[in-house]
N, C-alpha and C. Protein backbone atom coordinates (compact mmCIF):
# COMPACT_ATOMS: atom_id res chain seq x y z
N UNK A 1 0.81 3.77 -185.02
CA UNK A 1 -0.31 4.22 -184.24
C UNK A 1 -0.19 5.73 -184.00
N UNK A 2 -1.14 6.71 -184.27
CA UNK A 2 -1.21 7.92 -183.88
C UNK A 2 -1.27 8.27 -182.94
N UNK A 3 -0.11 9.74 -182.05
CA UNK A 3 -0.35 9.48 -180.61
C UNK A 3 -0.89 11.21 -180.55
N UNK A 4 -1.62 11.20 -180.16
CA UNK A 4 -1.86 12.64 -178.99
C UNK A 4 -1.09 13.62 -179.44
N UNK A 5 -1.67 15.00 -180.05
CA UNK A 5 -0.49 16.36 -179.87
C UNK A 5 -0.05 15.96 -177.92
N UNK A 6 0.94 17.16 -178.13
CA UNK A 6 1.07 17.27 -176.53
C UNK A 6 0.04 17.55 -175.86
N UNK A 7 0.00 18.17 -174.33
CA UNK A 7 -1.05 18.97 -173.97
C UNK A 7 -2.18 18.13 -174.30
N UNK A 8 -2.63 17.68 -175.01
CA UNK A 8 -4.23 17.10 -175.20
C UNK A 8 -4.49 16.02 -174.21
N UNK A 9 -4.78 16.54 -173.20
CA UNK A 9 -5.58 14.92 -172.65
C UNK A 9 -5.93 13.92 -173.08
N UNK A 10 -5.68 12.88 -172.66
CA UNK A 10 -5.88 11.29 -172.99
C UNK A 10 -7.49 11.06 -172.74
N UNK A 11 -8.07 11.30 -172.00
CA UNK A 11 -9.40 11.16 -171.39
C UNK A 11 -9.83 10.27 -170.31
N UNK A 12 -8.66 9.69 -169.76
CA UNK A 12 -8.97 8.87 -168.62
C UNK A 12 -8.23 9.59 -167.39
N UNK A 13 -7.89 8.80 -166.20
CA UNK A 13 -7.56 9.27 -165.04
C UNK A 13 -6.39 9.22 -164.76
N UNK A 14 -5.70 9.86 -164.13
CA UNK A 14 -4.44 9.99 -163.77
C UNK A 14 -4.21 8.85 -162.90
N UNK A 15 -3.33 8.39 -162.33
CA UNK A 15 -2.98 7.29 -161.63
C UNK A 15 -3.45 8.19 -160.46
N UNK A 16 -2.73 9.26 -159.87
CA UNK A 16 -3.00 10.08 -158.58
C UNK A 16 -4.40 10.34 -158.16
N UNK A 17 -5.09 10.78 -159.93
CA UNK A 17 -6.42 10.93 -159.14
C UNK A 17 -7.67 9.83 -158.88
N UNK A 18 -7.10 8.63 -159.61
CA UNK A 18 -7.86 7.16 -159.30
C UNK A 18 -7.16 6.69 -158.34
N UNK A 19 -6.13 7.04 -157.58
CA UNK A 19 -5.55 6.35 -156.09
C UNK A 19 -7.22 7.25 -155.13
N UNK A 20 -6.98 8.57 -154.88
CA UNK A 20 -7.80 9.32 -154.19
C UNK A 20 -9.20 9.34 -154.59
N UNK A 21 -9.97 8.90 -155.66
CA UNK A 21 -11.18 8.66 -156.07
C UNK A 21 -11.33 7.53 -155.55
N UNK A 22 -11.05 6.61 -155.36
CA UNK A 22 -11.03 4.76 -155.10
C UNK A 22 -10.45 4.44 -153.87
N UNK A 23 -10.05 5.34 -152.84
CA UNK A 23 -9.21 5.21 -151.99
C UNK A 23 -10.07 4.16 -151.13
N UNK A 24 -11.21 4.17 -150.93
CA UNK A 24 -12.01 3.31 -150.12
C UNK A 24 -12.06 1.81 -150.31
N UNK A 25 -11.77 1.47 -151.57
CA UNK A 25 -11.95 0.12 -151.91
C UNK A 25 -10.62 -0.56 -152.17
N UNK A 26 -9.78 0.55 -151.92
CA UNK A 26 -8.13 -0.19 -152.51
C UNK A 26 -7.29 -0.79 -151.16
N UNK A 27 -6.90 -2.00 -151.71
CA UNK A 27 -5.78 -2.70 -150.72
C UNK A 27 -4.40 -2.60 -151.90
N UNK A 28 -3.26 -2.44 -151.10
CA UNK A 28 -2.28 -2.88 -151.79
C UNK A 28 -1.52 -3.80 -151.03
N UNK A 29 -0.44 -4.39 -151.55
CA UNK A 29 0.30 -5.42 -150.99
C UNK A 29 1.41 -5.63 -151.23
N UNK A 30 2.31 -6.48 -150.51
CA UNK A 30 3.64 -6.37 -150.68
C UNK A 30 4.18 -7.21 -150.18
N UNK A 31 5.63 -7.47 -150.04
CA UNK A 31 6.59 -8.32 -149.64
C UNK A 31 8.12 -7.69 -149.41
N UNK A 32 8.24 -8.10 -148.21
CA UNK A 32 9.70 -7.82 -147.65
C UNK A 32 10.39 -8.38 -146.92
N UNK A 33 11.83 -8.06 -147.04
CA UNK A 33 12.60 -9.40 -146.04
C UNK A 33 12.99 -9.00 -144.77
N UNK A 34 12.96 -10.01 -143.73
CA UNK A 34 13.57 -10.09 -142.38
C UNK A 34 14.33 -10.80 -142.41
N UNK A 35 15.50 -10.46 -141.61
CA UNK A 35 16.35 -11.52 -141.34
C UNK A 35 16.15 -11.86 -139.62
N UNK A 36 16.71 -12.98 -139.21
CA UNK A 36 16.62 -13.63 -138.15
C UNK A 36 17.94 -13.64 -137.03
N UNK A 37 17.70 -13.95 -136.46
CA UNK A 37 19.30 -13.84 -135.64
C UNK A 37 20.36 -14.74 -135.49
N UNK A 38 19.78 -15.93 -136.19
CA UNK A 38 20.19 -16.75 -136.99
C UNK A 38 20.76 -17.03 -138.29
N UNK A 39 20.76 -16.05 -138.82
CA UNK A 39 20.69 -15.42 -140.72
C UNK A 39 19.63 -16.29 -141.52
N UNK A 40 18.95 -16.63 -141.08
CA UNK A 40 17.76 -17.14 -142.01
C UNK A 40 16.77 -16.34 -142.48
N UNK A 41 16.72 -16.05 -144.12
CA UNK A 41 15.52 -15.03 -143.95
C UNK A 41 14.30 -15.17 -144.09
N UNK A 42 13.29 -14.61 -143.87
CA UNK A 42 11.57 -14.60 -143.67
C UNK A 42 10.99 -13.86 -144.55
N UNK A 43 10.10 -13.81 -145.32
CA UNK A 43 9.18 -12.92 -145.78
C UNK A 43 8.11 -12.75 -144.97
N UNK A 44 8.24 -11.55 -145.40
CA UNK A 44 6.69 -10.70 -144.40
C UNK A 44 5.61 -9.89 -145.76
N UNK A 45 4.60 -10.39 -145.52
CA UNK A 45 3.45 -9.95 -146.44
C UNK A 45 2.77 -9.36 -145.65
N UNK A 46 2.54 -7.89 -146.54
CA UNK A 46 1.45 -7.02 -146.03
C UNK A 46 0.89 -6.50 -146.69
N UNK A 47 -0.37 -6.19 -146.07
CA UNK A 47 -1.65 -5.85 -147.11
C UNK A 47 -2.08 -4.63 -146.06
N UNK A 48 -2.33 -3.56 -147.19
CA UNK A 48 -2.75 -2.61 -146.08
C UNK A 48 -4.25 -1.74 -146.85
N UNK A 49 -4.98 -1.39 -146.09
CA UNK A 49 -5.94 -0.43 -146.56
C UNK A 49 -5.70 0.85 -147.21
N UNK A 50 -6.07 1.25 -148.53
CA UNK A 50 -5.68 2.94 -149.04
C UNK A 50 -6.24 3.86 -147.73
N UNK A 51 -7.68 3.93 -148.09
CA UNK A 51 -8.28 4.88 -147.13
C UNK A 51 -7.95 5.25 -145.74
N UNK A 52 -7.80 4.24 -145.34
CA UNK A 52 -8.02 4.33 -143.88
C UNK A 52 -6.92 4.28 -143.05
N UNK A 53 -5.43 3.92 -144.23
CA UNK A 53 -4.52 3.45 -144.15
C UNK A 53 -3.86 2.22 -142.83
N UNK A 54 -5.07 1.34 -142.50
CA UNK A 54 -4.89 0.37 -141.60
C UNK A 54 -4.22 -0.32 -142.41
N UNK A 55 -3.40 -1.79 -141.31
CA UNK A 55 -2.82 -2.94 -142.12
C UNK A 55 -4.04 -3.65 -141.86
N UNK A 56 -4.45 -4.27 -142.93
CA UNK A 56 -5.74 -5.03 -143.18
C UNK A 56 -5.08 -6.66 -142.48
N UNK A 57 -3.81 -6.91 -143.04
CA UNK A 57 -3.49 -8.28 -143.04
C UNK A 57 -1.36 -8.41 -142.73
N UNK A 58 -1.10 -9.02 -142.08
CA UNK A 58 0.60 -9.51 -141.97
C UNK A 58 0.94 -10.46 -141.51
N UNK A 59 1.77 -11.56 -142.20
CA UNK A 59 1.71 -12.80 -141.99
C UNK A 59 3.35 -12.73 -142.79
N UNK A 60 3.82 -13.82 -141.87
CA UNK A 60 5.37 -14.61 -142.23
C UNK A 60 5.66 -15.94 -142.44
N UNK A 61 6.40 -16.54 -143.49
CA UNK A 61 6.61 -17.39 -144.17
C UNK A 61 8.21 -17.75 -144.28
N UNK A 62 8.33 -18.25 -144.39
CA UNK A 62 10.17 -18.41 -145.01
C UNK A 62 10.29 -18.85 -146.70
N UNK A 63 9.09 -19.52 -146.95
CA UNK A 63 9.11 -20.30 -148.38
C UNK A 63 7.42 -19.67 -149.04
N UNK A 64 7.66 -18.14 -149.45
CA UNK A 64 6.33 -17.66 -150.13
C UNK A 64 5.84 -18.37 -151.48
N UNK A 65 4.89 -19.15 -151.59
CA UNK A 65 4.32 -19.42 -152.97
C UNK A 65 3.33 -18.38 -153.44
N UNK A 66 2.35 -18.78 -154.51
CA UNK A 66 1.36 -19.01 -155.00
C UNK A 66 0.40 -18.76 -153.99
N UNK A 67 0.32 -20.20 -154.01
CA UNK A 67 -1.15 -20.84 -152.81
C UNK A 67 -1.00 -20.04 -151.58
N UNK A 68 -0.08 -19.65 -150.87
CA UNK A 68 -0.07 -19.17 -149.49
C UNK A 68 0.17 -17.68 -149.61
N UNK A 69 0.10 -16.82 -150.60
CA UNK A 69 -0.46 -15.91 -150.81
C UNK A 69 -1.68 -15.36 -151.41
N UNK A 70 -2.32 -16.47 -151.95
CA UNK A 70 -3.85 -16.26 -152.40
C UNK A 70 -4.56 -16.37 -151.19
N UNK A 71 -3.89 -17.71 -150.01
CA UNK A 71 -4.76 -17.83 -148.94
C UNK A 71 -4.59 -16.68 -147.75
N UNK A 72 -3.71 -15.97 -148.13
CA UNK A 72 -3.42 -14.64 -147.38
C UNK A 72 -3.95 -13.24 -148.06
N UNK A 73 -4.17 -13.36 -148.85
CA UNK A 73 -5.18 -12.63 -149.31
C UNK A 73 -6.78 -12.98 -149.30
N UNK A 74 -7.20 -14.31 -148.95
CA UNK A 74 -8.43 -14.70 -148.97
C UNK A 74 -8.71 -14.19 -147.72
N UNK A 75 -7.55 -14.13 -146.72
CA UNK A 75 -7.69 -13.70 -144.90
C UNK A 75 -8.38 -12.15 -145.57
N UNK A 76 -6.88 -11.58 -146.08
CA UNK A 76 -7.42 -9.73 -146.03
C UNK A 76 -8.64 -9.71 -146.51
N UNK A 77 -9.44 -10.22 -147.66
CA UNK A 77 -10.44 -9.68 -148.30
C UNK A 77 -11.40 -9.57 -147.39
N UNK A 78 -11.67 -11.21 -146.96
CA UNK A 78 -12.45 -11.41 -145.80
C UNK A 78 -13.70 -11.64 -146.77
N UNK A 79 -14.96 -11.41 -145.88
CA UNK A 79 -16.53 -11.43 -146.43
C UNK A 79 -16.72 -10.58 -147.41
N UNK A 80 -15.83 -9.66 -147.79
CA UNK A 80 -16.35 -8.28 -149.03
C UNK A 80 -16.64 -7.27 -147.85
N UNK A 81 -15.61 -6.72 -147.83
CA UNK A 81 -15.57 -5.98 -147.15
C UNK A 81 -15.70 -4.20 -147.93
N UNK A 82 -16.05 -4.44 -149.00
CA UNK A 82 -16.11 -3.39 -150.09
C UNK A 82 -14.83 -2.84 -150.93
N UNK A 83 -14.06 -3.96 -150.69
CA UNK A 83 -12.84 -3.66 -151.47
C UNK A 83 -13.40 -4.03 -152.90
N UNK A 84 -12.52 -3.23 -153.93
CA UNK A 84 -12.64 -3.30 -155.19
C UNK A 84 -11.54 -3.53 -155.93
N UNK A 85 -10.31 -3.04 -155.55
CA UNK A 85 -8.96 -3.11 -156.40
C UNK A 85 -8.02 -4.03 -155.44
N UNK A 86 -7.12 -4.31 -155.87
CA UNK A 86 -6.14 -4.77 -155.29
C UNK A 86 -4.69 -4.35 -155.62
N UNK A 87 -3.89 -3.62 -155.67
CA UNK A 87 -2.31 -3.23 -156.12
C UNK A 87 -1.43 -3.97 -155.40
N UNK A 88 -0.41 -4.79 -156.48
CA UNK A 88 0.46 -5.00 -156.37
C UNK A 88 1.60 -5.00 -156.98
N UNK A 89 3.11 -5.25 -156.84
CA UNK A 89 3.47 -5.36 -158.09
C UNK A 89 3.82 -6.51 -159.15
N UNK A 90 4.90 -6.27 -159.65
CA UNK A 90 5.27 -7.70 -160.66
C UNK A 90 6.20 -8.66 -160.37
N UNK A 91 6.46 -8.78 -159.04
CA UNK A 91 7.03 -9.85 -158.56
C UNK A 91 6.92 -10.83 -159.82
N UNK A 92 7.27 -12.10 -158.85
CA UNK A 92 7.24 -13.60 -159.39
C UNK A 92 6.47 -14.07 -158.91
N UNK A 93 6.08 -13.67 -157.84
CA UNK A 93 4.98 -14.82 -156.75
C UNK A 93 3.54 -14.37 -157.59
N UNK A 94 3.41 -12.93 -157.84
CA UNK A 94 2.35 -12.96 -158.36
C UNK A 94 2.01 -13.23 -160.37
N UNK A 95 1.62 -14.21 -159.97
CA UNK A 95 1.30 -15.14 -161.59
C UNK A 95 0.34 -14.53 -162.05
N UNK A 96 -0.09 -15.13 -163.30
CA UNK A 96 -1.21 -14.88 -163.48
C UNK A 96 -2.18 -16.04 -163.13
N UNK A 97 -2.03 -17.46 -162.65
CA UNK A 97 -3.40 -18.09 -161.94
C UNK A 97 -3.37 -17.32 -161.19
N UNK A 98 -2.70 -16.59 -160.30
CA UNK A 98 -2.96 -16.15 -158.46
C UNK A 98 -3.76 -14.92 -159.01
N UNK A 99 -3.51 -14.22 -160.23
CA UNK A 99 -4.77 -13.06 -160.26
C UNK A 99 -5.78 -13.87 -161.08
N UNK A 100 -5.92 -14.27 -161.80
CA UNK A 100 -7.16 -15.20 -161.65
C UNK A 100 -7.65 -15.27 -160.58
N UNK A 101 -7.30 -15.88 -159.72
CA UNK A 101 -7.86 -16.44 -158.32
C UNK A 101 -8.44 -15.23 -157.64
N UNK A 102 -7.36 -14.10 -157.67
CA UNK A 102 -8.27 -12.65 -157.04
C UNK A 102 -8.59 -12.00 -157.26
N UNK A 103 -9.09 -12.48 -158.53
CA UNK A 103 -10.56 -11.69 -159.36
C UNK A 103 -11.80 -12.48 -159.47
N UNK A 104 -11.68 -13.98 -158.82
CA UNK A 104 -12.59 -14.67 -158.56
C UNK A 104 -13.17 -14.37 -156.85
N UNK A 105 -12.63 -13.81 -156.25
CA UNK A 105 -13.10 -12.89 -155.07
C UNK A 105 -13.83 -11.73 -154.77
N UNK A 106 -13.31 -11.36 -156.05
CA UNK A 106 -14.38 -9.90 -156.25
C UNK A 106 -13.59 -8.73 -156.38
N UNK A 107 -12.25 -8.95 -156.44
CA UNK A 107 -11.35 -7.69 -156.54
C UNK A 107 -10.49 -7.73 -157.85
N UNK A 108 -10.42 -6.58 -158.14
CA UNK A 108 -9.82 -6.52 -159.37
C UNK A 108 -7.97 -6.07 -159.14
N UNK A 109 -7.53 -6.71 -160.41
CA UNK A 109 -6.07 -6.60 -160.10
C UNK A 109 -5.19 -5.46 -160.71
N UNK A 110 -4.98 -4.80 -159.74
CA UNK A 110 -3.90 -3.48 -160.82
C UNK A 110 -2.56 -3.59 -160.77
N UNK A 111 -1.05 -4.39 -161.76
CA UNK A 111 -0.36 -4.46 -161.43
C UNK A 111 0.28 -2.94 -161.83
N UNK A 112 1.16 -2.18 -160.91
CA UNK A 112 1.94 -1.79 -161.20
C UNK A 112 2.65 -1.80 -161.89
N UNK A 113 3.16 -0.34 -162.77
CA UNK A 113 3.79 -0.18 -164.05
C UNK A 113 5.14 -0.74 -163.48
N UNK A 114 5.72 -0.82 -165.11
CA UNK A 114 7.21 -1.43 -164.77
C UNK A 114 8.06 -0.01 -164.29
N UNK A 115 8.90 -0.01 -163.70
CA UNK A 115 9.89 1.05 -162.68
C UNK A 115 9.27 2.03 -162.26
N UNK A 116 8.19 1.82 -161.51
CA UNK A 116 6.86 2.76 -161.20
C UNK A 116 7.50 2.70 -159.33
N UNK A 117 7.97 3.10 -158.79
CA UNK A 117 8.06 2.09 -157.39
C UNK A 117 6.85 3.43 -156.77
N UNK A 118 6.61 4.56 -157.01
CA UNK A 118 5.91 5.44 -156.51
C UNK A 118 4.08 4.61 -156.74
N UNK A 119 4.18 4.09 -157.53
CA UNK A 119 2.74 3.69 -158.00
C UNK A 119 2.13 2.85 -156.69
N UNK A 120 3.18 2.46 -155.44
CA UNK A 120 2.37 1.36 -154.73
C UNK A 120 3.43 1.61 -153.62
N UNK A 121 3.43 3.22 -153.15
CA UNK A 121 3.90 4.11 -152.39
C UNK A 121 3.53 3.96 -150.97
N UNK A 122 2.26 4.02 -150.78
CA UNK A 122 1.80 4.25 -149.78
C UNK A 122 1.80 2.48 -148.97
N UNK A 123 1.84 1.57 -149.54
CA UNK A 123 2.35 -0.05 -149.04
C UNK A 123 4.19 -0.41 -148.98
N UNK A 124 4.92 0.65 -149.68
CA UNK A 124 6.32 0.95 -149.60
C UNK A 124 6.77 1.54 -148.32
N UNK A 125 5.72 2.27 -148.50
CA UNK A 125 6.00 3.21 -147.42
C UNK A 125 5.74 2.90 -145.48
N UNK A 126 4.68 1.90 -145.78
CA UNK A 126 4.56 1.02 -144.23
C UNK A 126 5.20 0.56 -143.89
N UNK A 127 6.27 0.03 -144.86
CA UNK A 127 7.03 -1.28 -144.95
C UNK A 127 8.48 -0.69 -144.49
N UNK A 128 8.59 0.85 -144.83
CA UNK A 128 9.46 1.67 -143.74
C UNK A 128 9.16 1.54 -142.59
N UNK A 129 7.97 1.78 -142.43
CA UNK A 129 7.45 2.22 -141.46
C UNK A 129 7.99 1.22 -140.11
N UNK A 130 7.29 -0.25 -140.79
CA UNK A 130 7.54 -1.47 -140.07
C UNK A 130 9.09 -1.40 -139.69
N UNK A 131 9.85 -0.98 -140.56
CA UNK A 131 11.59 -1.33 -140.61
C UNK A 131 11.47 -0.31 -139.45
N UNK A 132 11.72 0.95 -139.48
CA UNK A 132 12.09 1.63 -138.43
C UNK A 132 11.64 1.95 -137.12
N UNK A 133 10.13 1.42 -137.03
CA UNK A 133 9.76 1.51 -135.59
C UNK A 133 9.80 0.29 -135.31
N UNK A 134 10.02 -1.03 -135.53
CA UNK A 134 9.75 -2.28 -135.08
C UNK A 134 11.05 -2.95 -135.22
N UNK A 135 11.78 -3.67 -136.53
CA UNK A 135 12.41 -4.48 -136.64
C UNK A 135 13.69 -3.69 -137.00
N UNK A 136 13.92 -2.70 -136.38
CA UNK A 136 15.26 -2.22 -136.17
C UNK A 136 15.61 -2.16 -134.96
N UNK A 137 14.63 -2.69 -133.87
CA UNK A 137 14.73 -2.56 -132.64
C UNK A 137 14.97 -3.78 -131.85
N UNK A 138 14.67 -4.76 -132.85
CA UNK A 138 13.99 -6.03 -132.46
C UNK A 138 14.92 -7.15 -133.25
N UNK A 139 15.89 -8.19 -132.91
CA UNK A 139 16.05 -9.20 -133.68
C UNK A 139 14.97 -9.85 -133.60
N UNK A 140 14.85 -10.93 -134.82
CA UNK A 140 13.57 -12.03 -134.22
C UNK A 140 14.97 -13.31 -134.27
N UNK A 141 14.25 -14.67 -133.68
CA UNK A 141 14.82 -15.28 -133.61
C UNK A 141 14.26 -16.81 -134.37
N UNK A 142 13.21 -16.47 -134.57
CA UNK A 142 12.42 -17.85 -135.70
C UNK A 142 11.38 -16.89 -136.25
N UNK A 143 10.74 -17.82 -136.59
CA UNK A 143 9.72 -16.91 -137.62
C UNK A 143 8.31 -17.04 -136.92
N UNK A 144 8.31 -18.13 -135.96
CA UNK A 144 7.28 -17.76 -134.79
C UNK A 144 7.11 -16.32 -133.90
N UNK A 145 8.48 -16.38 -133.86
CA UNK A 145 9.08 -14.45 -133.00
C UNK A 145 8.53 -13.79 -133.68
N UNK A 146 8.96 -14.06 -134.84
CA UNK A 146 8.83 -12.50 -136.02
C UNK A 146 7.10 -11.96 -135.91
N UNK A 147 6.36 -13.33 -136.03
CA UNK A 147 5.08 -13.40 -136.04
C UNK A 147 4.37 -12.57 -134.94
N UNK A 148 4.85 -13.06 -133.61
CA UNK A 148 4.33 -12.34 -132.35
C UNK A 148 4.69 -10.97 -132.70
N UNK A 149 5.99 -10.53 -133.00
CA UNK A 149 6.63 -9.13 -132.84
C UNK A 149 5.70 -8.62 -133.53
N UNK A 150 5.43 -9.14 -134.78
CA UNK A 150 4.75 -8.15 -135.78
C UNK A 150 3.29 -7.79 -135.57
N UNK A 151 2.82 -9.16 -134.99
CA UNK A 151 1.27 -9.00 -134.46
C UNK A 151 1.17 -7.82 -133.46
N UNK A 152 1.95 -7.97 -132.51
CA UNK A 152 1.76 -7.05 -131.62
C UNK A 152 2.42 -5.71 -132.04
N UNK A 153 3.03 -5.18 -132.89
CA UNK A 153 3.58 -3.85 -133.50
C UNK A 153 1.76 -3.40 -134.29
N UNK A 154 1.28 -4.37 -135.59
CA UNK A 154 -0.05 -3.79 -136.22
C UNK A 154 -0.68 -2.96 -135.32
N UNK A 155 -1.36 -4.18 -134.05
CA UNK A 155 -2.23 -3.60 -133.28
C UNK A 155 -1.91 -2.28 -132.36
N UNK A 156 -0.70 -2.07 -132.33
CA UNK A 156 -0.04 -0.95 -131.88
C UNK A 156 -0.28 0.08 -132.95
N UNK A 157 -0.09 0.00 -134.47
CA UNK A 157 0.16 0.81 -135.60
C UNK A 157 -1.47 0.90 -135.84
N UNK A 158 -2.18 0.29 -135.93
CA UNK A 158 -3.66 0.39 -136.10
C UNK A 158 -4.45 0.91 -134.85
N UNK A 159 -3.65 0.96 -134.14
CA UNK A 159 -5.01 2.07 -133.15
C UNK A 159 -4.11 3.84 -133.12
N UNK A 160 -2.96 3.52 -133.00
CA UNK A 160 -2.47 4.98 -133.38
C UNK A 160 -2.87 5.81 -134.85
């Protein structure tokens, strides 16, 4: 296959400048671990807005599938709320039925390149966020705890 002198533009968009062109319609999402004070660990899924950079959606699980992340994403999308993309990365949880499924919603799926971790930065980067103002402060002690803690940290992080 013939590739490109150098220098010659490809003719499409940079990743940087389709994050900031699209910023309005993009959710990204993610997954990270808590531990408990118990040593049991939890996943925490979050979905956050590009633009506006709200958390759209955060919810905890101990046993993440499939199904209970499509239905946690059916929460974030909501009615069409004018989202268009969705970023995530290449986990395991995300299959390809589950993007099927959330492109039957109305959003389209962008997985992240392979060793890209900058590509889905700004949902990396909450997920600091969460670690150091919240659950470095905080054991939880079930995953009911974790739930309250975290509910009440968003609504704290979404009006600031």
């Amino acid at each position: 296959m013939p590739t490109s002198p150098p220098g010659v533009p490809r003719g499409d968009q940079h990743w940087s400048t389709f994050l900031k062109n699209h910023a309005k319609a993009i959710l990204a999402c993610d997954f990270f671990v808590a531990v408990t004070a118990t040593f049991r660990m939890l996943y925490v899924f979050v979905v956050i807005e590009h633009g506006t950079r709200r958390l759209a959606h955060v919810n905890v699980t101990a046993h993440p599938s499939a199904d209970w992340t499509l239905q946690q994403l059916r929460e974030a999308v909501g009615d069409g709320d004018g989202h268009g993309y969705l970023i995530h990365d290449r986990d395991q949880i995300f299959s390809r039925h589950l993007d099927e499924s959330i492109k039957g919603l109305g959003v389209a799926v962008l997985r992240s390149p392979v060793a890209s971790p900058k590509a889905n930065a700004i949902c990396e980067r909450v997920i600091g966020t969460i670690r150091r103002e919240c659950l470095d402060w905080m054991i939880p002690v079930s995953e009911v705890h974790l739930r309250s803690i975290l509910t009440a940290w968003v609504t704290h992080y979404n009006r600031g």
